[in-house]
PDB file of N, CA and C in Angstrom:
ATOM      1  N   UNK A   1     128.089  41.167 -38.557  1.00  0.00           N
ATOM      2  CA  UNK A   1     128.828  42.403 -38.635  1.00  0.00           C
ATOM      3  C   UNK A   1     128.008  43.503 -37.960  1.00  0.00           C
ATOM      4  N   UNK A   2     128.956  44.507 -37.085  1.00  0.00           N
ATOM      5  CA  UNK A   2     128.148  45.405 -36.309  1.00  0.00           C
ATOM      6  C   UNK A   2     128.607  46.889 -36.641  1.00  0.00           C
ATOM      7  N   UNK A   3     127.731  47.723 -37.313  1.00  0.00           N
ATOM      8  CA  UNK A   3     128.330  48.937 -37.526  1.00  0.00           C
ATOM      9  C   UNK A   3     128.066  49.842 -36.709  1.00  0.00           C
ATOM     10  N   UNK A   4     128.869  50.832 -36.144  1.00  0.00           N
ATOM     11  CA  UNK A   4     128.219  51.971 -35.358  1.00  0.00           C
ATOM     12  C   UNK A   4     129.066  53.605 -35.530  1.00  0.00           C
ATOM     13  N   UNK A   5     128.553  54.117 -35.180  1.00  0.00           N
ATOM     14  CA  UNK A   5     129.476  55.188 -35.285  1.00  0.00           C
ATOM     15  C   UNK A   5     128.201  56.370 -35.482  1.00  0.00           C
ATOM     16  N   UNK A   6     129.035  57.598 -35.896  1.00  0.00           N
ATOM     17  CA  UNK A   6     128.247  58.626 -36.305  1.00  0.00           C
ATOM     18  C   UNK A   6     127.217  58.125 -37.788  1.00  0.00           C
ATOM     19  N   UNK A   7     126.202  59.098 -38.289  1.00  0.00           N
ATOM     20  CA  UNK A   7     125.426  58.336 -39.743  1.00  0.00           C
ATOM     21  C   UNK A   7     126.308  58.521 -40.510  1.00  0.00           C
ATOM     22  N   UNK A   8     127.219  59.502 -40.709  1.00  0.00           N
ATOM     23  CA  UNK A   8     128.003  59.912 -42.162  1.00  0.00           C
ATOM     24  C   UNK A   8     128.980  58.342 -42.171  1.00  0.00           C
ATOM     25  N   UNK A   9     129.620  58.321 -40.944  1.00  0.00           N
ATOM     26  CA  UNK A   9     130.702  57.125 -41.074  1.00  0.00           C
ATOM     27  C   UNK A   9     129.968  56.004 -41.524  1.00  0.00           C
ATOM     28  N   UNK A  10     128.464  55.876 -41.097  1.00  0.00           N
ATOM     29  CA  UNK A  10     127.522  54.138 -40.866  1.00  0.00           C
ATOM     30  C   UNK A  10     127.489  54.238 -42.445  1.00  0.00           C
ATOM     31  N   UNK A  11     127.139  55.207 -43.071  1.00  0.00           N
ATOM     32  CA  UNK A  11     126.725  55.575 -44.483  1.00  0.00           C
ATOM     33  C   UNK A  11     127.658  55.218 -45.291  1.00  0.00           C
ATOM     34  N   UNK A  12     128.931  55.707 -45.324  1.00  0.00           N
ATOM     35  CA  UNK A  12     130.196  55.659 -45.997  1.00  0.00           C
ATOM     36  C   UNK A  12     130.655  54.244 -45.977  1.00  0.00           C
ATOM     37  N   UNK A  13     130.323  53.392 -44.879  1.00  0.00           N
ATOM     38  CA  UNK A  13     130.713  51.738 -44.402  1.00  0.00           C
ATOM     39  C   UNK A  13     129.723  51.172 -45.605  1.00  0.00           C
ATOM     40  N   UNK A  14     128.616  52.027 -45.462  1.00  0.00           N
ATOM     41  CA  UNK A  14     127.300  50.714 -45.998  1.00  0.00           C
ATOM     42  C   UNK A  14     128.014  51.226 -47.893  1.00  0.00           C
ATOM     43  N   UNK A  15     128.193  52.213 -48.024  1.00  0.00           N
ATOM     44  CA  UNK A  15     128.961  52.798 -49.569  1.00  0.00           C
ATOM     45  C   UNK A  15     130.114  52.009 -49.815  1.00  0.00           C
ATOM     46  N   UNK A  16     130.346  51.068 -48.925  1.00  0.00           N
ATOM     47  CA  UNK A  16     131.814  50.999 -49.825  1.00  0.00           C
ATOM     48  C   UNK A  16     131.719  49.473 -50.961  1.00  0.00           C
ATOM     49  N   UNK A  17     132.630  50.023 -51.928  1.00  0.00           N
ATOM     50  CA  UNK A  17     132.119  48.978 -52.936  1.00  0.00           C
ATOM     51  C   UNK A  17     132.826  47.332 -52.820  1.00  0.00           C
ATOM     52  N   UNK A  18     133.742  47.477 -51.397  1.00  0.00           N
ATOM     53  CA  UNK A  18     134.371  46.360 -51.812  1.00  0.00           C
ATOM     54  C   UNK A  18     133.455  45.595 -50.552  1.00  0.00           C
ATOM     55  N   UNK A  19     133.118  45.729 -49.801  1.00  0.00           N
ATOM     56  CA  UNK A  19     131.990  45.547 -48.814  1.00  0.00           C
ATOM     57  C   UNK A  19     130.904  44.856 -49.065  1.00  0.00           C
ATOM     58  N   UNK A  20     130.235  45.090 -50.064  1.00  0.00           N
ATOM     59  CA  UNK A  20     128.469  44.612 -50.907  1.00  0.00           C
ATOM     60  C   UNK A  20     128.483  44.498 -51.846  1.00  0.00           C
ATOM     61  N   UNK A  21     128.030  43.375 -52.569  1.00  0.00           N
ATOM     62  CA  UNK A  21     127.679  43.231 -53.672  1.00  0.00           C
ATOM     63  C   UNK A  21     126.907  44.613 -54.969  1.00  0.00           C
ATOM     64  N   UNK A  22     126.858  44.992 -55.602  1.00  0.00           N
ATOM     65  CA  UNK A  22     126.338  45.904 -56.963  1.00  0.00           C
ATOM     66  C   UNK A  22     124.637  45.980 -56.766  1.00  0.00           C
ATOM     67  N   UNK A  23     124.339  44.388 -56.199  1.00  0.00           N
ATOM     68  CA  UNK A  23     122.800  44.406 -56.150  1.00  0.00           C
ATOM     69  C   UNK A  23     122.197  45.128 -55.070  1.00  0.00           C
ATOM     70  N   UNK A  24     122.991  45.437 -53.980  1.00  0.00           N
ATOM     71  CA  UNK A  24     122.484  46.280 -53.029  1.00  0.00           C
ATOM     72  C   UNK A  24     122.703  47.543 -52.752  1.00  0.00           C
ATOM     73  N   UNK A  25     123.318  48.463 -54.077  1.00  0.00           N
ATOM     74  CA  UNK A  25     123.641  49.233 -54.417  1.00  0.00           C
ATOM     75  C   UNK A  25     121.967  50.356 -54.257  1.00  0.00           C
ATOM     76  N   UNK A  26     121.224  49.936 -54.993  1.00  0.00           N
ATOM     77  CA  UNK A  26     119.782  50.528 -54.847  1.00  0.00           C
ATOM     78  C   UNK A  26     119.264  50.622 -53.571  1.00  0.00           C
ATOM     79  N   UNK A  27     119.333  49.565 -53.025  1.00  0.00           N
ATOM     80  CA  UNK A  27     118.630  49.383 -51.535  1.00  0.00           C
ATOM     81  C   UNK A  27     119.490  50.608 -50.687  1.00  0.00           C
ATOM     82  N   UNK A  28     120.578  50.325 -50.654  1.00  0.00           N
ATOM     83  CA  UNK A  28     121.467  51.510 -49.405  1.00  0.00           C
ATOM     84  C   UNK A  28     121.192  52.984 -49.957  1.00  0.00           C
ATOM     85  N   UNK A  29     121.387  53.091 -51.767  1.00  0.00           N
ATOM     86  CA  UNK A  29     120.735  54.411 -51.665  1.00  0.00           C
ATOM     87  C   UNK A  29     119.577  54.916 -51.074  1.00  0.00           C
ATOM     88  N   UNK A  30     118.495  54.294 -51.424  1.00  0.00           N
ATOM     89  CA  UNK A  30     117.370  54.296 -50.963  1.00  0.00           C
ATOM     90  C   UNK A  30     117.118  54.305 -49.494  1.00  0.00           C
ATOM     91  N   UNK A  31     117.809  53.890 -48.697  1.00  0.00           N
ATOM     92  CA  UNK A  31     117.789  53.889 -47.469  1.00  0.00           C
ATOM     93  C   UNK A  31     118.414  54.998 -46.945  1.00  0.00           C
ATOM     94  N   UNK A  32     119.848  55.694 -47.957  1.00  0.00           N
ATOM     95  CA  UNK A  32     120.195  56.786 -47.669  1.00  0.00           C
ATOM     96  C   UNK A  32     119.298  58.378 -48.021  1.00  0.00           C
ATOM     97  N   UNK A  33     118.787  57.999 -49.085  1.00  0.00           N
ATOM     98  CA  UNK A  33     117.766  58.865 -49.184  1.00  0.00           C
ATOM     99  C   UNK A  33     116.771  59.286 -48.206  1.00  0.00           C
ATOM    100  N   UNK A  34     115.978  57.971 -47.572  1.00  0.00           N
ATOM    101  CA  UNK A  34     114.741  57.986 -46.819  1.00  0.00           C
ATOM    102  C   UNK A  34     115.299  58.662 -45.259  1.00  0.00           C
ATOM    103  N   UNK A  35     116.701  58.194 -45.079  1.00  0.00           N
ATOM    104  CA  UNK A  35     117.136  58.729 -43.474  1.00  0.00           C
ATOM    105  C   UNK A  35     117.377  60.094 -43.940  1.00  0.00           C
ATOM    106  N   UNK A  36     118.265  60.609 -45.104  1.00  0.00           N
ATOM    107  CA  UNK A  36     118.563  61.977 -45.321  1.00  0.00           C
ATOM    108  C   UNK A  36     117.071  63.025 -45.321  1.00  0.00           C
ATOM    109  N   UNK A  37     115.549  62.426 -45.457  1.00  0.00           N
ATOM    110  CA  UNK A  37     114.420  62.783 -45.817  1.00  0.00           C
ATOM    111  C   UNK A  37     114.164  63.297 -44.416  1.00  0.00           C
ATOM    112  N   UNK A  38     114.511  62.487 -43.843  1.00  0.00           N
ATOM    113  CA  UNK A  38     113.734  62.522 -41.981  1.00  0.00           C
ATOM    114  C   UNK A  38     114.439  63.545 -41.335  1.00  0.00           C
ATOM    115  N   UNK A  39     115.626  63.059 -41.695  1.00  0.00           N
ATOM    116  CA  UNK A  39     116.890  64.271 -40.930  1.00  0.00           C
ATOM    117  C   UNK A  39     116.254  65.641 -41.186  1.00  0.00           C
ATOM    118  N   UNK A  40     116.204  66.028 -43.189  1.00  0.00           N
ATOM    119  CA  UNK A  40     116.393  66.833 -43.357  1.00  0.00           C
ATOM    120  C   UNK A  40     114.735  67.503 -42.438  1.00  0.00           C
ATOM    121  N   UNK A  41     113.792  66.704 -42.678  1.00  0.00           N
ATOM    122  CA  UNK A  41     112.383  67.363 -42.100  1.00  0.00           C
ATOM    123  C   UNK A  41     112.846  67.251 -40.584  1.00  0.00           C
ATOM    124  N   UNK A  42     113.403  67.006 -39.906  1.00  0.00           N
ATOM    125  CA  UNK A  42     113.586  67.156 -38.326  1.00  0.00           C
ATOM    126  C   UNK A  42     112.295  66.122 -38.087  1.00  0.00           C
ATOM    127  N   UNK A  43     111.533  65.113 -38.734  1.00  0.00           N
ATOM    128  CA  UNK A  43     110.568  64.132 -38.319  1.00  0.00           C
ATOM    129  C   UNK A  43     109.401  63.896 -38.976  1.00  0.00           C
ATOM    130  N   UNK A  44     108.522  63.258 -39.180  1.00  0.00           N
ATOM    131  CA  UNK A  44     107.265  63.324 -40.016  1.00  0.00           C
ATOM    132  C   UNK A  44     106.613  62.194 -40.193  1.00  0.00           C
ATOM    133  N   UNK A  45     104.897  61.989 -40.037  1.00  0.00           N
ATOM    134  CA  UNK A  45     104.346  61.006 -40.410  1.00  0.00           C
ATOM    135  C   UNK A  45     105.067  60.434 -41.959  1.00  0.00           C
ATOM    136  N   UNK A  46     104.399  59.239 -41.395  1.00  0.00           N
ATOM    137  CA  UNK A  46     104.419  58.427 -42.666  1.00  0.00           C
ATOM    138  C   UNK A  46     104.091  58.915 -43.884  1.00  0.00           C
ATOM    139  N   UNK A  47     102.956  59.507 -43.824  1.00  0.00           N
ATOM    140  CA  UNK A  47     102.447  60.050 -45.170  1.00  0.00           C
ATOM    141  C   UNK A  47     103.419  61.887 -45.484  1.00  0.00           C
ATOM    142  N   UNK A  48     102.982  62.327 -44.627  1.00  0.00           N
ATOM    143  CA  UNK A  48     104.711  63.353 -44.936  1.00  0.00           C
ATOM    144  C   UNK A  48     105.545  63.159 -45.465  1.00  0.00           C
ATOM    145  N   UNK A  49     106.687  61.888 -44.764  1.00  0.00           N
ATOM    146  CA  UNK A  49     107.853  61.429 -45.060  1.00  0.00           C
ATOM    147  C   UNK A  49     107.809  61.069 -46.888  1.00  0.00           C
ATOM    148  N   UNK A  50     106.381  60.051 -46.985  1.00  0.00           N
ATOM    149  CA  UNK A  50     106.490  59.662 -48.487  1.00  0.00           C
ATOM    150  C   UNK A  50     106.258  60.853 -49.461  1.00  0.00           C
ATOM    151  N   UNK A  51     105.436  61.522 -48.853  1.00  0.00           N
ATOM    152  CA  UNK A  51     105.496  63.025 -49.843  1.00  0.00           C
ATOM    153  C   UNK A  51     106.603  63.897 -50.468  1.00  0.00           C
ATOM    154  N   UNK A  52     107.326  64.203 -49.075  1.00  0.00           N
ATOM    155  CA  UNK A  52     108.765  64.353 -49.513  1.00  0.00           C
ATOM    156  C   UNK A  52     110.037  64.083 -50.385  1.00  0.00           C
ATOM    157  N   UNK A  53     109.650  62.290 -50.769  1.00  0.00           N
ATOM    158  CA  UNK A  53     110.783  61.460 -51.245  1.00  0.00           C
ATOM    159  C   UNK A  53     110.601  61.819 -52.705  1.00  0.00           C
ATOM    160  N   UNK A  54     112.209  61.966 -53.146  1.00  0.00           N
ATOM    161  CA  UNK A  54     112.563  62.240 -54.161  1.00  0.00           C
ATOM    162  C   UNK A  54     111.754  60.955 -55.227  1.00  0.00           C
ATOM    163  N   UNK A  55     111.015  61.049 -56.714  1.00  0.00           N
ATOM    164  CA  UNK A  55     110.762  60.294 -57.282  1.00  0.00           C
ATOM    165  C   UNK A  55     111.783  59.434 -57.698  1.00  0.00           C
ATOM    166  N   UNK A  56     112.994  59.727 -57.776  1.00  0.00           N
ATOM    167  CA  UNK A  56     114.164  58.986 -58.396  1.00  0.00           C
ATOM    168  C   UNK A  56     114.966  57.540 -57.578  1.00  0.00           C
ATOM    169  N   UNK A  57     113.821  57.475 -56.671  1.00  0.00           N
ATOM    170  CA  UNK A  57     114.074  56.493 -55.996  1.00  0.00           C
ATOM    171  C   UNK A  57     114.143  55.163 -56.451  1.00  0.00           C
ATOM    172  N   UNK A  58     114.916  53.863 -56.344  1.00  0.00           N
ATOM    173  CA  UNK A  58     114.740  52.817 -56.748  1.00  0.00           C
ATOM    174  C   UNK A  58     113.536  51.945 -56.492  1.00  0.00           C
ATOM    175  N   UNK A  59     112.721  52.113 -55.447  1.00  0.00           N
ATOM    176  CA  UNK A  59     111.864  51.204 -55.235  1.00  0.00           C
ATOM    177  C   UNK A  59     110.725  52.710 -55.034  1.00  0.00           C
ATOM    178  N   UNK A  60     109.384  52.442 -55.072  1.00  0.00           N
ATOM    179  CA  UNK A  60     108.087  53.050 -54.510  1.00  0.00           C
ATOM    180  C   UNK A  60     107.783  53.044 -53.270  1.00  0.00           C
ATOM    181  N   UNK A  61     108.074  54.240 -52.508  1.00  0.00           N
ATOM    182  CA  UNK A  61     107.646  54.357 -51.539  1.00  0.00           C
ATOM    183  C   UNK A  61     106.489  54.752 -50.997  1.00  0.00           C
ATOM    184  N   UNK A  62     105.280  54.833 -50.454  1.00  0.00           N
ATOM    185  CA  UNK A  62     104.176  54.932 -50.262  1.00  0.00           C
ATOM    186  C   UNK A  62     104.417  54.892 -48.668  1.00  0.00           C
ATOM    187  N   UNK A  63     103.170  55.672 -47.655  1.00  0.00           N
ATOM    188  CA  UNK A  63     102.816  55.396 -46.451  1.00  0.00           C
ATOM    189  C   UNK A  63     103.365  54.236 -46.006  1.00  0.00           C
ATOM    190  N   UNK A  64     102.806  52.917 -46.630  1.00  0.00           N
ATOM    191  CA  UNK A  64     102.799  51.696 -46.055  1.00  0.00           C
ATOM    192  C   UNK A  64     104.464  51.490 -46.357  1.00  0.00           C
ATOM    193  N   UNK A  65     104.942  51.492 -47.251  1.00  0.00           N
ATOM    194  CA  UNK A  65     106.505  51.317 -47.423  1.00  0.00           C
ATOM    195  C   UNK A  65     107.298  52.343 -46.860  1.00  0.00           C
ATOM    196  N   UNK A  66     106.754  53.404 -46.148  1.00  0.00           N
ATOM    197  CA  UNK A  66     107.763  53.634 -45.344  1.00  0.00           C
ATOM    198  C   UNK A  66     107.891  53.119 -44.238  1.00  0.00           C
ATOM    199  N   UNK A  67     106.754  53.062 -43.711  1.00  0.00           N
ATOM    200  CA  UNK A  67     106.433  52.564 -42.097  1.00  0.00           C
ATOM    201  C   UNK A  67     107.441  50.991 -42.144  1.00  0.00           C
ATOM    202  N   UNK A  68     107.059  50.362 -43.432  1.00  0.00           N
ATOM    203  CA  UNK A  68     108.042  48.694 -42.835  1.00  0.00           C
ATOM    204  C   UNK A  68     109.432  48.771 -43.237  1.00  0.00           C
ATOM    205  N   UNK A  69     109.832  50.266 -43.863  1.00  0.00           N
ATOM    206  CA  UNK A  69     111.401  50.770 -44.186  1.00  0.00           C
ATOM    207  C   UNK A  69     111.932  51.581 -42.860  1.00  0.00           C
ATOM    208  N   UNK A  70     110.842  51.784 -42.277  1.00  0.00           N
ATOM    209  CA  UNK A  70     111.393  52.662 -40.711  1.00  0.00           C
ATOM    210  C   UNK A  70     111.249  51.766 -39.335  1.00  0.00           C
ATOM    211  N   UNK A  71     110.558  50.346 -39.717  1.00  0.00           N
ATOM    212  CA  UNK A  71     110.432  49.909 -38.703  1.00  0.00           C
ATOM    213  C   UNK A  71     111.921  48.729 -38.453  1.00  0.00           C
ATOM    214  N   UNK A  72     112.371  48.795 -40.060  1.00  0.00           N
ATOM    215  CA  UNK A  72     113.913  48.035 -40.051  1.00  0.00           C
ATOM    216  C   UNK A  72     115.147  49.298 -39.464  1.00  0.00           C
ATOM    217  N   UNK A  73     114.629  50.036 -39.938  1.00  0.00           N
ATOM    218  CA  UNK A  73     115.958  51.597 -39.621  1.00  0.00           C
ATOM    219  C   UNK A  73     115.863  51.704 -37.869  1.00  0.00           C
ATOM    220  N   UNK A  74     114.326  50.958 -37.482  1.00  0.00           N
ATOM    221  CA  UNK A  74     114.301  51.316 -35.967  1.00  0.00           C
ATOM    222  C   UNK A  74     114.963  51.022 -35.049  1.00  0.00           C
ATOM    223  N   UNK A  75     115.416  49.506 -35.683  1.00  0.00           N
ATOM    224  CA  UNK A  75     116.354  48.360 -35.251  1.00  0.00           C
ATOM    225  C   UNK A  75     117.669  49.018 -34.931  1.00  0.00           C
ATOM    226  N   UNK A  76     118.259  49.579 -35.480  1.00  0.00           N
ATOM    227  CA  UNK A  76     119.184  50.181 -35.835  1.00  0.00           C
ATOM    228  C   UNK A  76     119.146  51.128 -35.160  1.00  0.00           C
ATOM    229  N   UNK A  77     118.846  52.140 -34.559  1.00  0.00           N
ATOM    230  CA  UNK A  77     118.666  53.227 -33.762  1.00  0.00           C
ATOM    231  C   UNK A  77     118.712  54.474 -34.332  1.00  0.00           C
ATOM    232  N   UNK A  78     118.381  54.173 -35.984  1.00  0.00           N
ATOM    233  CA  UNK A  78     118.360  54.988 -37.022  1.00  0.00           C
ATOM    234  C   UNK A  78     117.617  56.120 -37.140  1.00  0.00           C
ATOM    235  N   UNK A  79     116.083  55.204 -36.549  1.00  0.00           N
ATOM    236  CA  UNK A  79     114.932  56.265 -36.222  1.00  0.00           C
ATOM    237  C   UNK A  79     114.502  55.906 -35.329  1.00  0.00           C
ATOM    238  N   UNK A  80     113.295  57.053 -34.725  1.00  0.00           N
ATOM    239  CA  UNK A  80     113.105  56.450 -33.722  1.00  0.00           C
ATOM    240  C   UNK A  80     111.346  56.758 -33.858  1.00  0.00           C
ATOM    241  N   UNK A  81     110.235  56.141 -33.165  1.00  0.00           N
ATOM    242  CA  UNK A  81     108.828  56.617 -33.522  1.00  0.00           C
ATOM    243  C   UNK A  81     108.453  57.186 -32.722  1.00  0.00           C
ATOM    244  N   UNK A  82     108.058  58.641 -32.509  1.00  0.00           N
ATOM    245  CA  UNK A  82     107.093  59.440 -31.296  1.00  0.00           C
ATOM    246  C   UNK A  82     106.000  59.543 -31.364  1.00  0.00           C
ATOM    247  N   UNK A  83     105.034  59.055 -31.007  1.00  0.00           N
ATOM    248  CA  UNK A  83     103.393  59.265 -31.306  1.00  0.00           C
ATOM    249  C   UNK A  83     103.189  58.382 -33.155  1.00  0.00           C
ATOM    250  N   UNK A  84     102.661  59.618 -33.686  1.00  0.00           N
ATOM    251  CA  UNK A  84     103.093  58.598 -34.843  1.00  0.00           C
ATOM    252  C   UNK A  84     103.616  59.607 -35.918  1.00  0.00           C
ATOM    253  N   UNK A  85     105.354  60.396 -35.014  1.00  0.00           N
ATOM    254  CA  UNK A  85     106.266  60.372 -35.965  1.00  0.00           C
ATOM    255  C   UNK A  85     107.040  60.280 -35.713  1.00  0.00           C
ATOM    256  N   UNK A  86     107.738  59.828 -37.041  1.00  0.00           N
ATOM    257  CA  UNK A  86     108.940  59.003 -37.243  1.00  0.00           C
ATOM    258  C   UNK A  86     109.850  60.522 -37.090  1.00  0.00           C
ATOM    259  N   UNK A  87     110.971  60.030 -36.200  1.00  0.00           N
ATOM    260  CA  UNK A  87     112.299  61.160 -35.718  1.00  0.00           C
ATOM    261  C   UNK A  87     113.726  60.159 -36.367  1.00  0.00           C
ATOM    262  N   UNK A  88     114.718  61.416 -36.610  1.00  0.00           N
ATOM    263  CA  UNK A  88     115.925  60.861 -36.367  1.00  0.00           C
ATOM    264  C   UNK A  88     116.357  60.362 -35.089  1.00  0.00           C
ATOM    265  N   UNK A  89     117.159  59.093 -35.347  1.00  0.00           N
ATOM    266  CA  UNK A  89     117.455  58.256 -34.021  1.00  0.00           C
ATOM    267  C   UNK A  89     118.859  58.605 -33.270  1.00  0.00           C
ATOM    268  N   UNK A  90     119.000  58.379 -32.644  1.00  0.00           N
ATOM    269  CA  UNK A  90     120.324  58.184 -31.596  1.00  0.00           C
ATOM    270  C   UNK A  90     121.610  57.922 -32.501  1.00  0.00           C
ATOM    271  N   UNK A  91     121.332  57.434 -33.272  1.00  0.00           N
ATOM    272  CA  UNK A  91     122.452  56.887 -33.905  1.00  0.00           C
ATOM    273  C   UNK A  91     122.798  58.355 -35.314  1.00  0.00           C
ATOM    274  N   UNK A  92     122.015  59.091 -35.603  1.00  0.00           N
ATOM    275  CA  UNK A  92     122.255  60.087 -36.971  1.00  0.00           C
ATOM    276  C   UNK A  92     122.178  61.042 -36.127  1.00  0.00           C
ATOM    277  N   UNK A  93     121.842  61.283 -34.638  1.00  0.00           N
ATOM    278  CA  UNK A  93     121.998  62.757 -34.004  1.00  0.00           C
ATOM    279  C   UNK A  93     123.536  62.487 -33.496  1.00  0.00           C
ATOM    280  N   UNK A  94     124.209  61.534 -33.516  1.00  0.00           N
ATOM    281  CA  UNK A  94     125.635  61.342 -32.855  1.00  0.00           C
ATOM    282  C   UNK A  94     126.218  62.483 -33.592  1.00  0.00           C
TER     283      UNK A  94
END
């Protein structure tokens, strides 16, 4: 399955409940969180980015867990890496 579009639409696809199972309910928040983090900073090291993140997150994010949570979002054209910070990608500036 290939999603594309603007982030709000990619977001709303990955939200829908008849789509994914309940168990990946945490993960997409969390993933919506961490892209809404980047957006909202316009970019930021690793250690920035984790500073930022809301504690109410499902999983612990740290330096090292963002970098292998941004290097899957990279795939995606979600983010993108400049030097060593992480930007919104091609795909959430649509």
């Amino acid at each position: 399955m290939e999603i594309t579009g603007q982030y709000e639409d990619v977001v709303s696809k990955l939200k829908s409940e008849q789509s994914r199972p309940d168990a990946l309910a945490p993960l997409t928040a969390d993933l919506e969180t961490l892209l809404d983090t980047v957006k909202r900073m316009g970019g930021g090291t690793r250690s920035a980015i984790a500073g930022e993140l809301p504690g109410e997150m499902a999983a612990e994010y740290d330096a090292a867990a963002v970098v292998e949570t941004m290097q899957v979002l990279e795939r995606y054209d979600l983010v993108v890496l400049e030097g060593n910070t992480w930007k919104p990608g091609p795909r959430i500036e649509e």
